[in-house]
Protein backbone atom coordinates (compact mmCIF):
# COMPACT_ATOMS: atom_id res chain seq x y z
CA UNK A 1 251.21 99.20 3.54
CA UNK A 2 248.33 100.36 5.96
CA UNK A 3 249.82 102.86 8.88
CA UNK A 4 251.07 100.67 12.41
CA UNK A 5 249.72 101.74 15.38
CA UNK A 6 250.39 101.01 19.00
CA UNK A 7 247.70 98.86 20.98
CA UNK A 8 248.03 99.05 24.68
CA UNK A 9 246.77 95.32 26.41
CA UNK A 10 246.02 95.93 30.40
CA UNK A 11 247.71 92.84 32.40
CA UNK A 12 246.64 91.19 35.70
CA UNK A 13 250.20 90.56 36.59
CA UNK A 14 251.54 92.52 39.49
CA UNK A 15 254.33 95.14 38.70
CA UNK A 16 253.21 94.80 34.82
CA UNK A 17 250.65 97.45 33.84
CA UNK A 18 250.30 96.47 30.68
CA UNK A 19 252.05 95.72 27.49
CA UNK A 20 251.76 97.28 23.63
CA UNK A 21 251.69 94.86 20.12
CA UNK A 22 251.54 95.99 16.69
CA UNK A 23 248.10 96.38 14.88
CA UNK A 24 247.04 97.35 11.35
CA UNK A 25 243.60 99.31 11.38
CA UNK A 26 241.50 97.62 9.78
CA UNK A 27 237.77 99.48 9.83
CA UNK A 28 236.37 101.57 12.80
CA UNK A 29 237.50 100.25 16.10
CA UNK A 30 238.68 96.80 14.52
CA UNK A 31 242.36 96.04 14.34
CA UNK A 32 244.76 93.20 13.39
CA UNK A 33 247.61 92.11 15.38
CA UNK A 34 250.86 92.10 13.58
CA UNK A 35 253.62 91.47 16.09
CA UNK A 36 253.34 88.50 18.76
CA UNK A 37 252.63 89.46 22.99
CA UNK A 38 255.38 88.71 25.08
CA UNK A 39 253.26 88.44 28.08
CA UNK A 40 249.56 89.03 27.38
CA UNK A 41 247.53 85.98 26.42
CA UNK A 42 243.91 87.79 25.46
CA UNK A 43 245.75 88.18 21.96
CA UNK A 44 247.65 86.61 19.41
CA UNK A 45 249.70 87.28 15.90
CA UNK A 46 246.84 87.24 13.17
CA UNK A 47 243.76 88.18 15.42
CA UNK A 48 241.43 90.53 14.60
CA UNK A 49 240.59 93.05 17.62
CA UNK A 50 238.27 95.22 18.76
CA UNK A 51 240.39 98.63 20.54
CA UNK A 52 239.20 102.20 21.24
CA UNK A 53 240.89 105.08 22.10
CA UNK A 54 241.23 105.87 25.69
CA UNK A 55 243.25 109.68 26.21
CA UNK A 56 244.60 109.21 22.75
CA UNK A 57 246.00 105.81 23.72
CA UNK A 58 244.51 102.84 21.14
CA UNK A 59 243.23 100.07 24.12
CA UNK A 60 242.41 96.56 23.52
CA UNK A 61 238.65 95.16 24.45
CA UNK A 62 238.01 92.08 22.60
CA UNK A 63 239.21 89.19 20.15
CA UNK A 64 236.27 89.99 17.23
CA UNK A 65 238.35 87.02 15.44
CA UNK A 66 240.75 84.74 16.36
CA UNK A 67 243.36 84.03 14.07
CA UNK A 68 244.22 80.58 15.03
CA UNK A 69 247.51 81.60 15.67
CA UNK A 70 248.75 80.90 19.43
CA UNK A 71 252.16 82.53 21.42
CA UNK A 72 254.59 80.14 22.50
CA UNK A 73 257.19 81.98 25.51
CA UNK A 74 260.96 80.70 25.63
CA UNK A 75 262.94 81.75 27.96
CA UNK A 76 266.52 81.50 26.84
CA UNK A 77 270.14 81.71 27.74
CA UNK A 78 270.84 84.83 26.45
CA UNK A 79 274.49 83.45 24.95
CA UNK A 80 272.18 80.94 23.31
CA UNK A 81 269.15 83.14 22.18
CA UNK A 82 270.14 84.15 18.53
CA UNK A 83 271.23 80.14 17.60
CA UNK A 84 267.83 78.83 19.54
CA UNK A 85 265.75 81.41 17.17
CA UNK A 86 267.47 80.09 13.75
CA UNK A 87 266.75 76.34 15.16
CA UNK A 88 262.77 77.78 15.33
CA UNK A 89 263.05 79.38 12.13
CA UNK A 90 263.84 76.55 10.52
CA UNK A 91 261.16 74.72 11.29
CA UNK A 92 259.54 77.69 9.21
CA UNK A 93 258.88 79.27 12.57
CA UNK A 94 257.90 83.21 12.93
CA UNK A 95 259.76 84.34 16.03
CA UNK A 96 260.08 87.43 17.67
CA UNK A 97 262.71 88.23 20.77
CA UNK A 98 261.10 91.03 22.55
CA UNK A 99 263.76 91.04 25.42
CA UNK A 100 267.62 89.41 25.43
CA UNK A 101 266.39 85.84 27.46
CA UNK A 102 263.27 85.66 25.66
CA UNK A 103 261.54 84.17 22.63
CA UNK A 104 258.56 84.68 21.27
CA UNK A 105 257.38 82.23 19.17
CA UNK A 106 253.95 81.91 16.65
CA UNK A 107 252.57 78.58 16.76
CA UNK A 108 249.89 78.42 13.65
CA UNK A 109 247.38 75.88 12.77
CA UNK A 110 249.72 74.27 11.11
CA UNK A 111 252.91 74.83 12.61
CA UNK A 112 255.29 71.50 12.70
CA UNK A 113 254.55 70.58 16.09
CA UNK A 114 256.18 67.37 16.47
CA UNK A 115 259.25 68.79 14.94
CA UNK A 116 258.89 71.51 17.50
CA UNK A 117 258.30 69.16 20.72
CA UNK A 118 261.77 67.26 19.40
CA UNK A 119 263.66 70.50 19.48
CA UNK A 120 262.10 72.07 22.41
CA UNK A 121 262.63 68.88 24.70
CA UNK A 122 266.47 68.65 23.55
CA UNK A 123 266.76 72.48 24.46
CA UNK A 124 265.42 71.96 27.62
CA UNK A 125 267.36 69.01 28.77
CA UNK A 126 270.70 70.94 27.67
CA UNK A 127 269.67 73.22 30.27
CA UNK A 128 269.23 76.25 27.39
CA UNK A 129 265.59 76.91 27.64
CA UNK A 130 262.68 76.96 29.86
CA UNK A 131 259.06 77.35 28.46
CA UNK A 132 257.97 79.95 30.00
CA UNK A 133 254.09 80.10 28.91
């Protein structure tokens, strides 16, 4: 299993700095993503990315690939958080909850999106969720 490393993503959000994700090394300067962003959106799960190291810090510059993969944001009720992520994961869903009202969510290629639209709008008119991205 090829050594995890930290990759720093700058954000234009005010108050946010920045956020770090998961990559493999793949070759020289070229990285794959491995856990999903909670907030950045220049990345997703599965791309392939171009980082250097910046004061011994690993920094993102570029998508070299995109994996197809995109990052869907929940925000939750946090009560309701761990039973709205096994609802996602059964729709064979990979999802992540980087903070207690949040859900991170991969949406691939060919991710069950009208079963996921179905779920999502019943969620939201329960008042449990809010897409948040």
């Amino acid at each position: 299993m090829p050594k995890r490393e930290k990759l720093r993503i700058p954000l234009d959000i005010p108050g946010v700095e920045s956020e770090e994700v998961s990559v493999e090394p793949l070759a020289e300067g070229y990285y794959l993503v491995v856990t999903l962003p909670a907030v950045a959106r220049d990345c997703a799960l599965g791309d392939v990315v171009r980082a250097h190291r910046v004061d011994e810090v690993l920094e993102f510059h570029s998508v070299a690939v995109a994996g197809g993969n995109k990052t869907l944001r929940v925000l939750v009720d946090a009560i309701a958080a761990t039973h709205v992520q096994v609802q996602l994961e059964a729709l064979g869903l990979y999802v992540e909850a980087p903070m207690s009202e949040m859900l991170t969510v991969n949406i691939a290629p060919d991710s069950p999106s009208h079963g996921l639209e179905i779920l999502l709008d019943s969620l939201h008119t329960e008042g449990i969720i809010y897409r948040a991205l």
